[in-house]
N, C-alpha and C. Protein backbone atom coordinates (compact mmCIF):
# COMPACT_ATOMS: atom_id res chain seq x y z
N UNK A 1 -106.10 52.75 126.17
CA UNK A 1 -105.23 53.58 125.36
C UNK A 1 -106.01 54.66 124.59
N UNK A 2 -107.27 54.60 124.18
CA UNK A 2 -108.25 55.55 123.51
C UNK A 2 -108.10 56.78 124.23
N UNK A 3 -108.57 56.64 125.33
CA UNK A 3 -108.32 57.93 126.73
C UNK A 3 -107.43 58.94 126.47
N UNK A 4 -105.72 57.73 126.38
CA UNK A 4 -104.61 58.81 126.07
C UNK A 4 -105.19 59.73 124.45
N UNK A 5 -105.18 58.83 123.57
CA UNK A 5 -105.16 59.40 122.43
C UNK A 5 -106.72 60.88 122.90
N UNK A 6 -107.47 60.67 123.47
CA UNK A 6 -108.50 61.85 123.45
C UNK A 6 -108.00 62.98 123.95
N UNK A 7 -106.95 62.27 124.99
CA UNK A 7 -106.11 63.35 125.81
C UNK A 7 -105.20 64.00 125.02
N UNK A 8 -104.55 63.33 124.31
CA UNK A 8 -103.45 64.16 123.31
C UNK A 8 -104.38 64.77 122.71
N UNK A 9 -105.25 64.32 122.14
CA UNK A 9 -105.82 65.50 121.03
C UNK A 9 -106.54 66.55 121.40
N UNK A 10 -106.76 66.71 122.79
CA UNK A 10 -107.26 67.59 123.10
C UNK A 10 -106.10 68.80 123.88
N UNK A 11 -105.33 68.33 124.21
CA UNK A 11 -104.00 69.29 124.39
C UNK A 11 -102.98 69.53 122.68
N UNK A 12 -103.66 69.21 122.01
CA UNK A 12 -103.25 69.15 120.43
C UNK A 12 -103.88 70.13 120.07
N UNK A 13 -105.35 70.26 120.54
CA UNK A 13 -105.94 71.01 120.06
C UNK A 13 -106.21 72.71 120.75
N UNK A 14 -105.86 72.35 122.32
CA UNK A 14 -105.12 73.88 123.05
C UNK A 14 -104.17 74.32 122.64
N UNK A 15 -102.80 73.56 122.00
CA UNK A 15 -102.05 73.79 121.52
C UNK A 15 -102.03 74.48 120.30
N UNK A 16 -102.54 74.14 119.45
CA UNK A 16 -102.73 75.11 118.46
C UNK A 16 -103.57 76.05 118.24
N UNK A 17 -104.54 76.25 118.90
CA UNK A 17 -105.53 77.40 119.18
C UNK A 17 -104.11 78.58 120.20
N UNK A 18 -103.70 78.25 120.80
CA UNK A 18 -102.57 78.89 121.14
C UNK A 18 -101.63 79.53 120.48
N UNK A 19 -100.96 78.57 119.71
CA UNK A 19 -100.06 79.08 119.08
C UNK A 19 -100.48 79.86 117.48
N UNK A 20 -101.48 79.40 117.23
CA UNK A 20 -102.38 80.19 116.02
C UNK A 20 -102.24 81.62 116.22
N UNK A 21 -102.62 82.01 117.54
CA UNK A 21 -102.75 83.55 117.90
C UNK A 21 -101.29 83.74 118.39
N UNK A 22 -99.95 83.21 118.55
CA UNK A 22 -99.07 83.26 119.20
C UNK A 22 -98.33 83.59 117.66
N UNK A 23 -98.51 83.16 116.68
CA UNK A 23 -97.72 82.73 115.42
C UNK A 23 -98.70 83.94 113.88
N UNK A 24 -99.94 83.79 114.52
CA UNK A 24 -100.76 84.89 113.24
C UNK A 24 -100.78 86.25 113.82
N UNK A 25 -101.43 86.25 115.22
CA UNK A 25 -101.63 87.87 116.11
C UNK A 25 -100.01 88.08 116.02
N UNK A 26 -98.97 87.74 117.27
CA UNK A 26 -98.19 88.75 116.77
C UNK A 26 -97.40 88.63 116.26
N UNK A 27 -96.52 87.18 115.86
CA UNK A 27 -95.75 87.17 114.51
C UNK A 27 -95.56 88.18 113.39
N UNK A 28 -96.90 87.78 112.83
CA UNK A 28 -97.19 87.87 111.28
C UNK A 28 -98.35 89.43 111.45
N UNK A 29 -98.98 89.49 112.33
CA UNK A 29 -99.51 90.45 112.11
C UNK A 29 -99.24 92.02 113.04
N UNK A 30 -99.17 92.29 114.40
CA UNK A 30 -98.79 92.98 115.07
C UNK A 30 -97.28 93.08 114.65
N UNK A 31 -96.07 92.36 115.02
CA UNK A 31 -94.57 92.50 115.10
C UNK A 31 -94.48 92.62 113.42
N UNK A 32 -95.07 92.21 112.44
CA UNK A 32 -94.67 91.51 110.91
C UNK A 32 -93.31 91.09 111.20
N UNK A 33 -92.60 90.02 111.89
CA UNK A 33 -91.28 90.00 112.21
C UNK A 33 -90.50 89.27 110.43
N UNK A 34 -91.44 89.12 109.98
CA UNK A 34 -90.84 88.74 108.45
C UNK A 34 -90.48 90.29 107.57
N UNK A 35 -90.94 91.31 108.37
CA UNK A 35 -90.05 92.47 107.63
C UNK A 35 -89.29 93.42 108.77
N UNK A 36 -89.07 92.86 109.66
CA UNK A 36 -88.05 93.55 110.14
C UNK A 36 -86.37 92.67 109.98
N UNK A 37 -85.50 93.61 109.84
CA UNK A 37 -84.66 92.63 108.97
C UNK A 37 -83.63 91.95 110.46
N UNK A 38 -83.90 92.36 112.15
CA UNK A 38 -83.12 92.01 113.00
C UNK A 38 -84.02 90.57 113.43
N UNK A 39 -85.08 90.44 112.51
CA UNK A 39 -85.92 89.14 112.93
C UNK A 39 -86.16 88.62 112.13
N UNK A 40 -85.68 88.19 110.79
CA UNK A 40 -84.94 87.70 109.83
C UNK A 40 -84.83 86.13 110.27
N UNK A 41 -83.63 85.78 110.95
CA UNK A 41 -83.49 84.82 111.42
C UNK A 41 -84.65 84.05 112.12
N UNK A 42 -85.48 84.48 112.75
CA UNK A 42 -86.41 84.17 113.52
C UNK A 42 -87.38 83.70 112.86
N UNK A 43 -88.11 84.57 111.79
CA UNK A 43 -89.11 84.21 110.90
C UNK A 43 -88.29 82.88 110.16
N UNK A 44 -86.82 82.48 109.90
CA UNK A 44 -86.91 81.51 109.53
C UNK A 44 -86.75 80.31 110.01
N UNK A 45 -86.75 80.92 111.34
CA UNK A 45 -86.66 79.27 112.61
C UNK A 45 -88.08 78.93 112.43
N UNK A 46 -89.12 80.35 112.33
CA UNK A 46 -90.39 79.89 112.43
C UNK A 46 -90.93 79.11 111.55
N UNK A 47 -89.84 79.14 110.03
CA UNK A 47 -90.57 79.05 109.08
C UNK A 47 -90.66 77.13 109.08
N UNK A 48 -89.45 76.86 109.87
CA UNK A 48 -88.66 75.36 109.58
C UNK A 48 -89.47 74.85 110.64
N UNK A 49 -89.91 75.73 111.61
CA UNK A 49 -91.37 75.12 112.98
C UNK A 49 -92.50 74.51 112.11
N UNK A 50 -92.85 75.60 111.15
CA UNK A 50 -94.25 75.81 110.27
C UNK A 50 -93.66 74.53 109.73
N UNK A 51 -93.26 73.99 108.90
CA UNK A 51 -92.67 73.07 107.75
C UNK A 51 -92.40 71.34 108.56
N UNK A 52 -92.38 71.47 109.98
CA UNK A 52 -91.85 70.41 110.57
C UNK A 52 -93.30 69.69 111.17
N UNK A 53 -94.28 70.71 111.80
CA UNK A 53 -95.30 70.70 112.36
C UNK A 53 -95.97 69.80 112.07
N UNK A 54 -97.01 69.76 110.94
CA UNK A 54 -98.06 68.67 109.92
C UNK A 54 -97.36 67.93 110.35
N UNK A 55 -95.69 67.14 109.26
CA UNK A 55 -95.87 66.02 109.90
C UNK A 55 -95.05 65.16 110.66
N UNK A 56 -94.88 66.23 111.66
CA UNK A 56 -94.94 65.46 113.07
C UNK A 56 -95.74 65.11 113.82
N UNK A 57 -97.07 66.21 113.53
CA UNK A 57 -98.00 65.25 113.80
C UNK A 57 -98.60 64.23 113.06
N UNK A 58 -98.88 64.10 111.85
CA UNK A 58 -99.21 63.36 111.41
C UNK A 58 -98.75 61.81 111.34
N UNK A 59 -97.03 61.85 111.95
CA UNK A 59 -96.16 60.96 111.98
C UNK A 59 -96.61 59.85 113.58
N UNK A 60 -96.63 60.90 114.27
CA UNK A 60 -97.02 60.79 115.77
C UNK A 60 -98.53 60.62 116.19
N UNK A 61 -99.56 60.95 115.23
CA UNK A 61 -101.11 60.49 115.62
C UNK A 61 -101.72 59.77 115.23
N UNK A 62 -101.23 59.34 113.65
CA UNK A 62 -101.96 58.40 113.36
C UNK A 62 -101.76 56.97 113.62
N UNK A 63 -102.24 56.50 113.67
CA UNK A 63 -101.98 54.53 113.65
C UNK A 63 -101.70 53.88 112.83
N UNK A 64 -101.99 54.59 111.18
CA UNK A 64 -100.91 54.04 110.34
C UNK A 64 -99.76 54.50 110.33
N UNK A 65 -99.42 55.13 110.79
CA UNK A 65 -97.57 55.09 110.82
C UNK A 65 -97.33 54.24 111.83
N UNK A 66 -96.79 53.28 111.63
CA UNK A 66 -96.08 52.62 112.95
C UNK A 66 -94.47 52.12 112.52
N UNK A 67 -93.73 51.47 113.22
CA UNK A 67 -92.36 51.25 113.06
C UNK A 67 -91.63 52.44 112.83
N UNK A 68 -90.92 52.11 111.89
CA UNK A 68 -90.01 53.89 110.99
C UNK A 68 -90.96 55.03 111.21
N UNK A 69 -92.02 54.67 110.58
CA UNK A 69 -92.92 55.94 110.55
C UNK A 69 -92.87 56.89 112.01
N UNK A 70 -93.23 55.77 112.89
CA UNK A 70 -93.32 56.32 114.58
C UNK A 70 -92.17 57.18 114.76
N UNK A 71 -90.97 56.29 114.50
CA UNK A 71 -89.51 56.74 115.09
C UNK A 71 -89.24 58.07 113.87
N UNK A 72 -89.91 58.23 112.62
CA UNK A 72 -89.46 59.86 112.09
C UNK A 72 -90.65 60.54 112.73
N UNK A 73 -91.55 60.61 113.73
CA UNK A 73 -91.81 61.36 114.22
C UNK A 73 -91.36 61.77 114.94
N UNK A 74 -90.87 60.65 115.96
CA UNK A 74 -90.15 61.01 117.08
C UNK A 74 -88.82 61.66 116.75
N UNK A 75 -88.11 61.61 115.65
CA UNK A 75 -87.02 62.53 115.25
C UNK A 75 -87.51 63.75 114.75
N UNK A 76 -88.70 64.14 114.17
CA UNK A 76 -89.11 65.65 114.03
C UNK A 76 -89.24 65.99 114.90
N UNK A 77 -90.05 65.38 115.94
CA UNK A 77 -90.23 66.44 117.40
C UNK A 77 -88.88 66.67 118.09
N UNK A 78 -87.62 65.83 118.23
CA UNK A 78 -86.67 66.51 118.56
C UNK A 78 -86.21 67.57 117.87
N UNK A 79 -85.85 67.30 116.20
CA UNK A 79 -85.61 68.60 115.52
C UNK A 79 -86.14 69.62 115.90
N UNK A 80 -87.91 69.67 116.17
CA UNK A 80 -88.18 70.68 116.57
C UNK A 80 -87.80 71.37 117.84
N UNK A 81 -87.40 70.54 119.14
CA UNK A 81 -86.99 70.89 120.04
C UNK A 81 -85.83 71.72 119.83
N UNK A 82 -85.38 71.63 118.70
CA UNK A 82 -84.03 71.90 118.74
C UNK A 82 -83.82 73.60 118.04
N UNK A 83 -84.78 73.21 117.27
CA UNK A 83 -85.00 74.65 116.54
C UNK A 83 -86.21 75.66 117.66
N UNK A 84 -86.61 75.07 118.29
CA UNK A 84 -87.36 76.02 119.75
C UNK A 84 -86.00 76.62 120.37
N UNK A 85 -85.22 75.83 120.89
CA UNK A 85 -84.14 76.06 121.40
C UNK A 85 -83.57 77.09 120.74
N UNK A 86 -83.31 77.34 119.28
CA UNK A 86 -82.19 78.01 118.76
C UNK A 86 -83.24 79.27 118.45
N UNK A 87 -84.86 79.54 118.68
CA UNK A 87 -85.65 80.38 118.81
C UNK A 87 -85.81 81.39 119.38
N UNK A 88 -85.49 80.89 120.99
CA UNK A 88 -85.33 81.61 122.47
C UNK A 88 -84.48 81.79 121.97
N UNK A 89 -82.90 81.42 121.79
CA UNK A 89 -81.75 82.21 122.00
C UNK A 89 -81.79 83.37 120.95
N UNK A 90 -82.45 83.56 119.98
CA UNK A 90 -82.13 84.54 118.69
C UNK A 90 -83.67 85.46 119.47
N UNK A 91 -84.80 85.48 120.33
CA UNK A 91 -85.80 86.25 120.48
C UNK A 91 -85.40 87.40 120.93
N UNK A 92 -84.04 87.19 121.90
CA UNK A 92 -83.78 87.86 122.59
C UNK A 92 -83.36 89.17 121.49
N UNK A 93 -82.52 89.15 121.02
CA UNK A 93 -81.89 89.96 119.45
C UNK A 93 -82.79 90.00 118.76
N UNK A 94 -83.44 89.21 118.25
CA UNK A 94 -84.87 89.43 117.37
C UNK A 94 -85.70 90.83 117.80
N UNK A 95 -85.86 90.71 118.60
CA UNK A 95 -87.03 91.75 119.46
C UNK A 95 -86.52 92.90 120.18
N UNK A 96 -84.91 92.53 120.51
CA UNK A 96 -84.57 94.30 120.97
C UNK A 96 -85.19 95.57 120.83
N UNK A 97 -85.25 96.35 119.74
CA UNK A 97 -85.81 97.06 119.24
C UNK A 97 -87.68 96.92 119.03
N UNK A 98 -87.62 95.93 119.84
CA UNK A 98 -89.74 95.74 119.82
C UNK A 98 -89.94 96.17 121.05
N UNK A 99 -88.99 96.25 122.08
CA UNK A 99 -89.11 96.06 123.82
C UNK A 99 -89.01 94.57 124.77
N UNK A 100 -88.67 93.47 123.48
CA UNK A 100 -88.64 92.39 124.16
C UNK A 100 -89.65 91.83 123.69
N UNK A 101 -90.24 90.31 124.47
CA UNK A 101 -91.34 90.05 124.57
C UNK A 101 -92.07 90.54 125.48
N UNK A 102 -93.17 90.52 125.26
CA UNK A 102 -94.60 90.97 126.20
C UNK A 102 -94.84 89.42 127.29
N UNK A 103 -95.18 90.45 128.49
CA UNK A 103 -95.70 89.11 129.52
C UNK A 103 -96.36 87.71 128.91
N UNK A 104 -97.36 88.33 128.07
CA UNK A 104 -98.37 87.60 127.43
C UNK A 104 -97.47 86.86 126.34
N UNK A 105 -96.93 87.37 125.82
CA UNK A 105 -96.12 86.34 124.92
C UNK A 105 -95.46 85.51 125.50
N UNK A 106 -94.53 85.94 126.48
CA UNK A 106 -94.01 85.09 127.00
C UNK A 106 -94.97 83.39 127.89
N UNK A 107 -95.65 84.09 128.52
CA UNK A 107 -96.42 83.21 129.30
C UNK A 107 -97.46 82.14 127.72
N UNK A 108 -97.71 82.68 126.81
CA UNK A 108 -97.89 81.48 125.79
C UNK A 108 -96.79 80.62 125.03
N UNK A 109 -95.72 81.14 125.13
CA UNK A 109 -94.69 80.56 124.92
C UNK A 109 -94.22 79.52 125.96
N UNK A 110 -94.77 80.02 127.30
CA UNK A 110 -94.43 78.86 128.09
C UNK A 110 -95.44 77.62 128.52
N UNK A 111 -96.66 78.31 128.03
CA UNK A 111 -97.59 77.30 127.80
C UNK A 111 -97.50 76.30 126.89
N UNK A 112 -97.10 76.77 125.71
CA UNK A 112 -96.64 75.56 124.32
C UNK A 112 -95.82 74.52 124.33
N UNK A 113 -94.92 75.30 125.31
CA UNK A 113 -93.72 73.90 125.63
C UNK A 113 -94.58 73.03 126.93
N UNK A 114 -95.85 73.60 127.42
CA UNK A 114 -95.99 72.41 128.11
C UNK A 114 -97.28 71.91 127.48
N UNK A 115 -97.96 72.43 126.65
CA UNK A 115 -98.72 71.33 126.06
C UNK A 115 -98.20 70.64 125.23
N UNK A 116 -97.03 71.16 124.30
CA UNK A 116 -96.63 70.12 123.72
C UNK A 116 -95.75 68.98 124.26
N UNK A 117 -94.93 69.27 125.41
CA UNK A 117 -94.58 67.88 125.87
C UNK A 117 -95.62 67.25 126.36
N UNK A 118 -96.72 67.61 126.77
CA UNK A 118 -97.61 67.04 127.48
C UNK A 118 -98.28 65.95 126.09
N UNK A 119 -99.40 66.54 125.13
CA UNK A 119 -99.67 65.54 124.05
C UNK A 119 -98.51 64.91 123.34
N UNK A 120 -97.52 65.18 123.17
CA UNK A 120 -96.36 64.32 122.74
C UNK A 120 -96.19 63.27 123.71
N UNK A 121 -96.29 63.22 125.34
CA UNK A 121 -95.90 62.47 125.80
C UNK A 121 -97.55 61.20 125.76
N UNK A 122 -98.26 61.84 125.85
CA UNK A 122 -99.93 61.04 125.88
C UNK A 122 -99.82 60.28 124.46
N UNK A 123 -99.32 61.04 123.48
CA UNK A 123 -99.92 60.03 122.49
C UNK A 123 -98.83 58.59 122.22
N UNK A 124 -97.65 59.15 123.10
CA UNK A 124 -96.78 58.46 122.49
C UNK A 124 -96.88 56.97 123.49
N UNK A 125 -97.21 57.58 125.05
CA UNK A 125 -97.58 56.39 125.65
C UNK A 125 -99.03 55.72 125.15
N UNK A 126 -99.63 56.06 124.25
CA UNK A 126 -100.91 55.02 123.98
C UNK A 126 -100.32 53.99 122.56
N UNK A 127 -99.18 54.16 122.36
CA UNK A 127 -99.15 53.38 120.99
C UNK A 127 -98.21 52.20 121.83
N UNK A 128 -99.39 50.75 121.40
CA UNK A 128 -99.06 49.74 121.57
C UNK A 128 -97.50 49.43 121.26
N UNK A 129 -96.83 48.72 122.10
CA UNK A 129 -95.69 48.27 121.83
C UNK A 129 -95.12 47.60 119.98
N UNK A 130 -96.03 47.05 119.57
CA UNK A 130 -95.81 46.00 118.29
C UNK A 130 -95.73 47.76 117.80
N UNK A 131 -96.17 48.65 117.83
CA UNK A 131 -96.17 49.97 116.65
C UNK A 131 -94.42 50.28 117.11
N UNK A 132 -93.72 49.47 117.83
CA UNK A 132 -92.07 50.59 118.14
C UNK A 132 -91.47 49.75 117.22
N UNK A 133 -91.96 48.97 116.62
CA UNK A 133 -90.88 48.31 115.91
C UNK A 133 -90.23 48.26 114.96
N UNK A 134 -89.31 48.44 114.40
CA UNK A 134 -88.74 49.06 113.48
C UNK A 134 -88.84 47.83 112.12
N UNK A 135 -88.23 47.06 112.64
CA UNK A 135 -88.41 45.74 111.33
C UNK A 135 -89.82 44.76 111.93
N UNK A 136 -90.53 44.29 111.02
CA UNK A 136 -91.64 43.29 111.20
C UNK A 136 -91.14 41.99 110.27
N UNK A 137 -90.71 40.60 110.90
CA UNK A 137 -90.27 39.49 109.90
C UNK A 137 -89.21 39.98 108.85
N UNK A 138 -88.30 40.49 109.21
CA UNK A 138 -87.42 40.88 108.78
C UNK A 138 -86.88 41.76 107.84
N UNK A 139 -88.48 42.68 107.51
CA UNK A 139 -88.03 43.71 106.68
C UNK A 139 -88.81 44.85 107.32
N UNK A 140 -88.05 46.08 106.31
CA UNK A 140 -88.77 47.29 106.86
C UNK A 140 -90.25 47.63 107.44
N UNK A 141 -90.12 48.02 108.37
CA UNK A 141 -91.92 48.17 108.72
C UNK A 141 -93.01 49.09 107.49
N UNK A 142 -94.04 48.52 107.02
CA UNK A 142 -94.82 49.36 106.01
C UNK A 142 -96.08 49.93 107.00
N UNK A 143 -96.64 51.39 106.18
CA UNK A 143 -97.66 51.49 106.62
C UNK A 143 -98.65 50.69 106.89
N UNK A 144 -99.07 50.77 107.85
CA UNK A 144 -100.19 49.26 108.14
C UNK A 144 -101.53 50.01 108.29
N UNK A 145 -102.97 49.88 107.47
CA UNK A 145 -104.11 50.07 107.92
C UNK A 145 -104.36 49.39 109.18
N UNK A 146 -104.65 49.94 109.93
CA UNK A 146 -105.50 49.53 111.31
C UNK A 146 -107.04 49.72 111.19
N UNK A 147 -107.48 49.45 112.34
CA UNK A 147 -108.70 49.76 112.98
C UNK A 147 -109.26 51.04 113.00
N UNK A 148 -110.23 51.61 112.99
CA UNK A 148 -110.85 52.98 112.76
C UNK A 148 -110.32 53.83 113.85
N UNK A 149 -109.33 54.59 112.92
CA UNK A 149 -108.64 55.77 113.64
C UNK A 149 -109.16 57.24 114.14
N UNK A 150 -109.94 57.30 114.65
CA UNK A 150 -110.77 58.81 114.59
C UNK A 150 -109.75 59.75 114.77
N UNK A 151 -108.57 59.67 114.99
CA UNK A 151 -107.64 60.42 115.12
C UNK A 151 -107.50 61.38 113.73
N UNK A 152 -107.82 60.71 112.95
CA UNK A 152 -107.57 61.19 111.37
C UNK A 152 -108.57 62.55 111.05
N UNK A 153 -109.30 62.27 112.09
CA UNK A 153 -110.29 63.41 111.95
C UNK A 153 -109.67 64.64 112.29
N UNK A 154 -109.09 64.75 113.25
CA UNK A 154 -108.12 66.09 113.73
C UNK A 154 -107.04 66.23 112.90
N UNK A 155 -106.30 65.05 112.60
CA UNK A 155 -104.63 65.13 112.13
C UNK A 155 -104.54 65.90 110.97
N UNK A 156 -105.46 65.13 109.69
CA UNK A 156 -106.13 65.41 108.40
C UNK A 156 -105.89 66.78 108.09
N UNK A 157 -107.51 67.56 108.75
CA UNK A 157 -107.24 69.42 109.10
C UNK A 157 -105.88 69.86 109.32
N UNK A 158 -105.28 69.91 110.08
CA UNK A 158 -103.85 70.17 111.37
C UNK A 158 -102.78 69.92 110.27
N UNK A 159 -102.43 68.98 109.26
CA UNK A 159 -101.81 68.13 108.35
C UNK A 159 -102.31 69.31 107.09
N UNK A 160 -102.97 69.59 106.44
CA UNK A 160 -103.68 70.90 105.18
C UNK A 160 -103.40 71.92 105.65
N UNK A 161 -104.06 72.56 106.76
CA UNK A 161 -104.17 73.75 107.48
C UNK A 161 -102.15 74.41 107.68
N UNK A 162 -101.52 73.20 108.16
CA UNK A 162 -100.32 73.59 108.32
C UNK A 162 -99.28 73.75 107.37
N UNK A 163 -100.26 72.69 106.35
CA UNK A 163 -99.11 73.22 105.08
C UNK A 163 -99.25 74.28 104.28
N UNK A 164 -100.59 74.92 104.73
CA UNK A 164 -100.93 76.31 103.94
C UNK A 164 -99.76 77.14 105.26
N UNK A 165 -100.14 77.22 106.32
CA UNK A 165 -99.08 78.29 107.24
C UNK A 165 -97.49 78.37 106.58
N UNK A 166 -97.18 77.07 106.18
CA UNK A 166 -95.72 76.97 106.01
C UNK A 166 -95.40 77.44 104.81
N UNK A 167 -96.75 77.35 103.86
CA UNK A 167 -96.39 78.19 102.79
C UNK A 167 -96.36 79.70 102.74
N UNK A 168 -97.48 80.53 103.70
CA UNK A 168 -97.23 82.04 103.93
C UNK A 168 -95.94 82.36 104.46
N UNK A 169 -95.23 81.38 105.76
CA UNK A 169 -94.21 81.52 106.25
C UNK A 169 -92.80 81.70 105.31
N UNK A 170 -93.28 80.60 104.49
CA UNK A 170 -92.12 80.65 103.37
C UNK A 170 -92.36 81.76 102.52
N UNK A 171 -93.91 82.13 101.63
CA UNK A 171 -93.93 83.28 101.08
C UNK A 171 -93.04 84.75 101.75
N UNK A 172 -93.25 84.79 103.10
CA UNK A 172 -92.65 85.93 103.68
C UNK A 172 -91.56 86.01 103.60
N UNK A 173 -90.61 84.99 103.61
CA UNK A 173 -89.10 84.90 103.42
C UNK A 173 -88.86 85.98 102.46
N UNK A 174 -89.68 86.40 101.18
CA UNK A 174 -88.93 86.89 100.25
C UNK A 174 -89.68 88.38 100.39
N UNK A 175 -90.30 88.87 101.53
CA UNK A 175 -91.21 89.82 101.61
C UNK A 175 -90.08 91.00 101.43
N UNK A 176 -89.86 92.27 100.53
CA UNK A 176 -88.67 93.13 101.02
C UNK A 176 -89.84 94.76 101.39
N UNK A 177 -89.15 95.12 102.08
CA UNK A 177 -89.81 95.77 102.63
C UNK A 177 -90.12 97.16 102.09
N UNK A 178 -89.62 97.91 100.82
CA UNK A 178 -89.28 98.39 99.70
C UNK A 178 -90.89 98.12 98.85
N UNK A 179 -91.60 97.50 98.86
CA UNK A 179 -92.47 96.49 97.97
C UNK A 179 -93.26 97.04 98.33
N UNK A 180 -93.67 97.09 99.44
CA UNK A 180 -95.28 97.45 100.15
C UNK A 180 -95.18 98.09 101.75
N UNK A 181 -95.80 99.22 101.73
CA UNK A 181 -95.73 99.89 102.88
C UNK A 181 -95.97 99.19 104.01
N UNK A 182 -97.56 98.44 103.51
CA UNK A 182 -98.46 98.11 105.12
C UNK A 182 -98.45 96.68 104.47
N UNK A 183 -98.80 95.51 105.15
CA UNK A 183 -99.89 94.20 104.66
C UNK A 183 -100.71 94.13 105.51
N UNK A 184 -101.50 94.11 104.88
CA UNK A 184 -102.89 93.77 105.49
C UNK A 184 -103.46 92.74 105.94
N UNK A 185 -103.41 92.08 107.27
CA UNK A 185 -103.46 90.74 107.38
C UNK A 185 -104.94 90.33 107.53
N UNK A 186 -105.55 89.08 107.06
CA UNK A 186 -107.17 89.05 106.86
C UNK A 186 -107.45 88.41 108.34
């Protein structure tokens, strides 16, 4: 089961080297789609992506979450499916006036949906059966320390790192465009 988990984290970790430049390059910095006001909506599907992200993974990699914990991961990653879904349908309107998406966008966009089903599906097949369980002796399942998780080493970063994104994402919500000509992205 170690294998899977190296495997998820390493399509965890294409995955977000991906979408980093998919979500900072042209999001936030080329499109600024947080000040155009026909991508409005979009920046805030992105924003509820940014906000869901940490911890779903964090829900889904580590080994102390097991029982409940497992199964609200597994309900963020559908949410998120769901808000991907309602993404594509608004890009199309979002971006009119940009020319659409670019090949290249597109083709990382279609890469994301397959690394992320891909480490979603790896990590989820390495967690021992006793972790699906919802009640243990008849009460709610608690976080359980396990065995040395090196997983924590990636999640940890990915888990900080994402809650700073979700906070620029959210900062932008209130960006008006009236305020400041250019931003300067670092």
């Amino acid at each position: 089961m170690q294998e899977l988990k190296i495997l998820a984290c390493i399509f965890l970790f294409i995955f977000i080297t991906i979408a980093s430049i998919d979500g900072i390059y042209f999001h936030l910095y080329k499109y600024k789609l947080f000040a155009i006001k026909e991508s409005k909506k979009e920046h805030l599907l992105h924003t509820a992506n940014s906000f869901l992200f940490p911890f779903t993974v964090l829900f889904l990699f580590l080994d102390t979450f097991q029982g409940l914990y497992l199964w609200i991961g597994i309900f963020l990653t559908l949410l998120t499916l769901v808000i991907e879904f309602l993404d594509v349908f608004e890009e199309n309107k979002s971006r009119k006036n940009l020319g659409g998406l670019t090949s290249l966008e597109y083709s990382m966009h279609f890469a994301m949906s397959g690394l992320r089903a891909t480490f979603t599906t790896l990590i989820l097949v390495s967690k021992p059966q006793q972790h699906w369980s919802i009640f243990k002796n008849g009460l709610a399942s608690e976080i359980q320390l396990s065995e040395f998780d090196y997983t924590k080493f990636m999640v940890y970063p990915i888990f900080v790192i994402g809650i700073i994104v979700f906070l620029i994402h959210f900062s932008l919500i209130f960006y008006k465009n009236d305020s400041i000509k250019e931003i300067k992205m670092i």
